[in-house]
N, C-alpha and C. Protein backbone atom coordinates (compact mmCIF):
# COMPACT_ATOMS: atom_id res chain seq x y z
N UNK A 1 0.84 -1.17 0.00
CA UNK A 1 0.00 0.00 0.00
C UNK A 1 0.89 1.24 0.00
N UNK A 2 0.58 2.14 -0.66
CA UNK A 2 1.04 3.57 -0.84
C UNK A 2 0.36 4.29 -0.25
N UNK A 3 1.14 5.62 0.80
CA UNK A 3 0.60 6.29 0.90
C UNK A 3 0.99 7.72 0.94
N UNK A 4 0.02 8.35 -0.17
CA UNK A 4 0.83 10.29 -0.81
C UNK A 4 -0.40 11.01 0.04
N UNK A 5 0.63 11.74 0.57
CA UNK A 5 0.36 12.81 1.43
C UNK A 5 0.93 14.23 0.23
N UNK A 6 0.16 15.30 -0.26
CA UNK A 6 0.70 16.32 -0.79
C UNK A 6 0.19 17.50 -0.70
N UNK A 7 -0.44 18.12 -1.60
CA UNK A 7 -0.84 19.52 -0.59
C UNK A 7 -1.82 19.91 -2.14
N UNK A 8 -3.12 20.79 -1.85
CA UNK A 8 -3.82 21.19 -2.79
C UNK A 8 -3.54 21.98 -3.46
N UNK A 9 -1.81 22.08 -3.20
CA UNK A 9 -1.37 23.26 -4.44
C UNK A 9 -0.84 22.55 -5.75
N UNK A 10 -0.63 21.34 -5.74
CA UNK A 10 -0.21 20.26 -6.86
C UNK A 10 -1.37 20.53 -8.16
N UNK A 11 -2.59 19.93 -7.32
CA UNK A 11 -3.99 20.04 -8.60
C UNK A 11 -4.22 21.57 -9.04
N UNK A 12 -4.44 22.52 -7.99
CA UNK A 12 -4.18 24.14 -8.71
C UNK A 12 -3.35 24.42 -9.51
N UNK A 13 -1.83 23.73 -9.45
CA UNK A 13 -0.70 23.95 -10.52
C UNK A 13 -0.86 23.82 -11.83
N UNK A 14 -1.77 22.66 -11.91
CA UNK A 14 -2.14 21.67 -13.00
C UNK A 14 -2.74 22.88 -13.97
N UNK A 15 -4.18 23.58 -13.40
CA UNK A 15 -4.62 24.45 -14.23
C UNK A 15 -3.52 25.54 -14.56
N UNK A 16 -2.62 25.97 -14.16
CA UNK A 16 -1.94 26.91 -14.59
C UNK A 16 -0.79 26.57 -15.67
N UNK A 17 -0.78 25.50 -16.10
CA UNK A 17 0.10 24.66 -17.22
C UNK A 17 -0.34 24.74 -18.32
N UNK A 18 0.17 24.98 -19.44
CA UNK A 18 -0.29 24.54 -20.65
C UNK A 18 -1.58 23.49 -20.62
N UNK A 19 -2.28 24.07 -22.02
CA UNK A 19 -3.21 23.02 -22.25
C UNK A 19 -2.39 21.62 -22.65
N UNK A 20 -1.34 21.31 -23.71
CA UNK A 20 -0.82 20.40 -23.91
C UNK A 20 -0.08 19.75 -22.65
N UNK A 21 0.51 20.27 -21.46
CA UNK A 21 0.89 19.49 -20.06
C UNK A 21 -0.10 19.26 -19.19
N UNK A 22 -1.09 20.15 -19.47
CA UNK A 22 -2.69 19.37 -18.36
C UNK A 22 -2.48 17.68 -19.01
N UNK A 23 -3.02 18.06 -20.32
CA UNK A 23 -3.15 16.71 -21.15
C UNK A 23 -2.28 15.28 -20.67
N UNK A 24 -0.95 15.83 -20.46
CA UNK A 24 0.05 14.70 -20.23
C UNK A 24 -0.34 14.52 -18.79
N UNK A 25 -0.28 15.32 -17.90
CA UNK A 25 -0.44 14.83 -16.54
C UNK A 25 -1.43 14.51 -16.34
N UNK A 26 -2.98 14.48 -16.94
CA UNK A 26 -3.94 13.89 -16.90
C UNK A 26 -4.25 12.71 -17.46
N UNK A 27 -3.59 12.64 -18.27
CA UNK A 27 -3.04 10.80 -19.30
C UNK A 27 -3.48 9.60 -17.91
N UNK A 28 -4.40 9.03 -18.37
CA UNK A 28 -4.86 7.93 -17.18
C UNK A 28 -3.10 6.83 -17.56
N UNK A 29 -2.74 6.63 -19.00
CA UNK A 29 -2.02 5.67 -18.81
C UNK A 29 -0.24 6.68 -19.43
N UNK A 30 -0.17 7.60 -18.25
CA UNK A 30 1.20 8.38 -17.99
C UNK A 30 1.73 7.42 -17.42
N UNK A 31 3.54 7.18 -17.90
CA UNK A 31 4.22 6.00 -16.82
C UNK A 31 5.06 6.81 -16.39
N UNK A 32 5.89 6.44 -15.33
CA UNK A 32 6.35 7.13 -14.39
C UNK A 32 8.01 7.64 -15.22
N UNK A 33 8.18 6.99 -16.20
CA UNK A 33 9.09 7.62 -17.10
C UNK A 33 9.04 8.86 -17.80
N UNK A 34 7.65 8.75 -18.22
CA UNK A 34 7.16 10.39 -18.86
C UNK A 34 7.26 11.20 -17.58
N UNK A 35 6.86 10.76 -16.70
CA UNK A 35 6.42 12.04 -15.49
C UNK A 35 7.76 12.58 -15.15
N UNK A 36 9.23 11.37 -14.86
CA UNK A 36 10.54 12.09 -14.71
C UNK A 36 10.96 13.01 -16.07
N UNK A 37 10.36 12.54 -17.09
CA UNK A 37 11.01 13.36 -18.07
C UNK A 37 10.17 14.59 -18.16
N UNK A 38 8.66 14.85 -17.71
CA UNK A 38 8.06 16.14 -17.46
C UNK A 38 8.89 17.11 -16.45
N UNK A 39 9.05 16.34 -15.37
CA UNK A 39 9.55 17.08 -14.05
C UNK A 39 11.05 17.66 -14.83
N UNK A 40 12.13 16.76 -15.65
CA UNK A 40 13.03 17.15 -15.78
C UNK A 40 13.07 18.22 -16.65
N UNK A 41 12.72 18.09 -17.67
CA UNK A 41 11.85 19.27 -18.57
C UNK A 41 11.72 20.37 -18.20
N UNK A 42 10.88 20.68 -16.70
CA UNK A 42 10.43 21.80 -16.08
C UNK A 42 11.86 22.48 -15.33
N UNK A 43 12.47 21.08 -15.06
CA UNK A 43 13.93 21.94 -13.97
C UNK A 43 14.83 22.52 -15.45
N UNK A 44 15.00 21.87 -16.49
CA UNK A 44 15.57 22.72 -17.92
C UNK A 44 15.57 23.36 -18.10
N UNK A 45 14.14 23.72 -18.08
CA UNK A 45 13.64 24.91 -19.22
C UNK A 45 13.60 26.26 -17.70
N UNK A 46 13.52 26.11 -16.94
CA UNK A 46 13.34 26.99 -15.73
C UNK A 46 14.56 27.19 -15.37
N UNK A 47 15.75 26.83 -15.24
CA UNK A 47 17.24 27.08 -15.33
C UNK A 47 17.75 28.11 -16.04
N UNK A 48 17.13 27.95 -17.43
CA UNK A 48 17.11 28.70 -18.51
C UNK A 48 16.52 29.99 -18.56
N UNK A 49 15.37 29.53 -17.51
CA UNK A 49 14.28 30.78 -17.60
C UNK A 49 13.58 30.89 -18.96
N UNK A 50 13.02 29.98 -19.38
CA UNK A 50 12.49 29.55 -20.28
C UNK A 50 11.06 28.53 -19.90
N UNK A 51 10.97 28.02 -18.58
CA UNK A 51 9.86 27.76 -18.81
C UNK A 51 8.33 28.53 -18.83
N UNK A 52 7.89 29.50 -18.50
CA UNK A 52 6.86 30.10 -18.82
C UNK A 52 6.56 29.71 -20.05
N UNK A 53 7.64 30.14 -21.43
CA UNK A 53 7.34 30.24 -22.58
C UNK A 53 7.15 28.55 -23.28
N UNK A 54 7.32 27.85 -22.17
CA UNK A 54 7.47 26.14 -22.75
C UNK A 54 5.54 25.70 -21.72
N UNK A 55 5.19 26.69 -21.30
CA UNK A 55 3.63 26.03 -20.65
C UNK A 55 3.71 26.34 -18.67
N UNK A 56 5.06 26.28 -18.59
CA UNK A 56 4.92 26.05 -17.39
C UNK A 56 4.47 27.16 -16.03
N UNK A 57 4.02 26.71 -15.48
CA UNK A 57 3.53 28.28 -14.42
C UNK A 57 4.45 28.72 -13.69
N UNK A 58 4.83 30.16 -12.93
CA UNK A 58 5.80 30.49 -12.33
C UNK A 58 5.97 29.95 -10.83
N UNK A 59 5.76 28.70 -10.54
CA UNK A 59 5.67 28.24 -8.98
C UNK A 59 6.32 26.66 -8.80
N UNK A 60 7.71 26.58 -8.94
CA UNK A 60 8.43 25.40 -8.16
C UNK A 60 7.91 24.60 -7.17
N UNK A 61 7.43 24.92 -6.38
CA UNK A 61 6.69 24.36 -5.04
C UNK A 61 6.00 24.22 -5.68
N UNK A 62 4.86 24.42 -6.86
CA UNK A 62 3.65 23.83 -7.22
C UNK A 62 3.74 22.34 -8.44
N UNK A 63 4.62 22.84 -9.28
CA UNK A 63 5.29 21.68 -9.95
C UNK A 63 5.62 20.76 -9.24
N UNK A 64 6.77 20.86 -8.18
CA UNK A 64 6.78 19.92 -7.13
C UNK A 64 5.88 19.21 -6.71
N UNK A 65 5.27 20.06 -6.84
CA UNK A 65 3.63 18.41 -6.05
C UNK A 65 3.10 18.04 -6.65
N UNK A 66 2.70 18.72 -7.83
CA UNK A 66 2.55 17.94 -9.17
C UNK A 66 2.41 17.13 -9.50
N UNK A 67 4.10 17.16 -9.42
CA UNK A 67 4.87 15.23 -9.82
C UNK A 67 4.41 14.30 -8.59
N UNK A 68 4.51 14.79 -7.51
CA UNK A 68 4.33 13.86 -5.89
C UNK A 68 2.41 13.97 -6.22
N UNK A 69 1.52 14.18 -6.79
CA UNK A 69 0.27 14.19 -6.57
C UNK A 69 0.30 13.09 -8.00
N UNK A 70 0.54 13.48 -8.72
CA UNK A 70 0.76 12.47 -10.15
C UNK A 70 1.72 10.87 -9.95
N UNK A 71 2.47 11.19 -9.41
CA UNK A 71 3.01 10.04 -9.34
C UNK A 71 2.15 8.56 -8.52
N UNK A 72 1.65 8.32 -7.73
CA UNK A 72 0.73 7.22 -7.61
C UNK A 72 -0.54 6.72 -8.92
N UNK A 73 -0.13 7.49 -9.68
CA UNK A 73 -0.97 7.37 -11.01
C UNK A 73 -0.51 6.40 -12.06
N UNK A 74 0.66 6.99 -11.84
CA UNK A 74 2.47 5.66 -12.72
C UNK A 74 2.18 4.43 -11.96
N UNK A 75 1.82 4.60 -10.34
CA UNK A 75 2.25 2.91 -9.99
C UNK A 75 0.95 2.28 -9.81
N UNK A 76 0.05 2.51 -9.77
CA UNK A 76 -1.04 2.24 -9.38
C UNK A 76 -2.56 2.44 -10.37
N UNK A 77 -2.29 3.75 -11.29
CA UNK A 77 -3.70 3.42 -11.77
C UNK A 77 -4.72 4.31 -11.21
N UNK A 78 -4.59 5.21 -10.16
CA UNK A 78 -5.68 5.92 -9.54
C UNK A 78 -5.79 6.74 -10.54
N UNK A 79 -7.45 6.84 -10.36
CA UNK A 79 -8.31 7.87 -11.02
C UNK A 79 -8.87 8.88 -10.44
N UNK A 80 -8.83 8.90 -9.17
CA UNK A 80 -9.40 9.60 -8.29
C UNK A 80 -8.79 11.32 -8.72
N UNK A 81 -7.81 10.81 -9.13
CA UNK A 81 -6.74 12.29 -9.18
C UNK A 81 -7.62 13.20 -10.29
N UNK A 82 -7.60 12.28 -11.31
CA UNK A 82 -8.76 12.92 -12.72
C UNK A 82 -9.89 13.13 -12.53
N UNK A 83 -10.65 13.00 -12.00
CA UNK A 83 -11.85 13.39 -11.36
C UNK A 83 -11.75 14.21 -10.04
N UNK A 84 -10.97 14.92 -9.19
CA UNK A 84 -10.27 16.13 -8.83
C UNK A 84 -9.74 16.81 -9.35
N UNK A 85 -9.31 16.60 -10.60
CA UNK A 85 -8.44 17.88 -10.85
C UNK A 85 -9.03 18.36 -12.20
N UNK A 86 -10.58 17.54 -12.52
CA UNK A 86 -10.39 18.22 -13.55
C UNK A 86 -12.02 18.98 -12.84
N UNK A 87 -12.59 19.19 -11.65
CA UNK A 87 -13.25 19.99 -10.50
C UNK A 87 -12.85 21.06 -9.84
N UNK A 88 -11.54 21.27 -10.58
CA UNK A 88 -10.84 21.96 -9.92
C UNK A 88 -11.12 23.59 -10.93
């Protein structure tokens, strides 16, 4: 059993992303390979100072949970997340 503890700023993040990265992080069958290569993506392009212009919203701590609110999705399959976040 898993258990994610994260914070309701993960699913708020979500809306502030590109329409094309809602899409991916809402992917019922995202594997946990895409999600490191999203997260890594975001630390890239934000290094650069480039992610705004790549989708991403201006909040680290919110990306961060993101991935930690998304990730039981890679191992497990929950749906619960997609039907929260898209209420949101």
């Amino acid at each position: 059993r898993v258990v994610n503890i994260s914070s309701f700023v993960g699913p708020r993040t979500l809306n502030k992303c590109s329409a094309e990265l809602q899409q991916r992080f809402r992917s019922e069958d995202i594997t946990e390979d895409e999600l490191v290569a999203l997260m890594q993506r975001f630390i890239d392009k934000a290094k650069k100072g480039e992610h705004k212009q790549d989708g991403w919203p201006e909040t680290p701590y919110g990306v961060s949970k993101l991935g930690l609110t998304v990730r039981p999705v890679c191992l497990e399959g929950f749906h619960w997340f997609f039907y929260f976040t898209n209420k949101l």
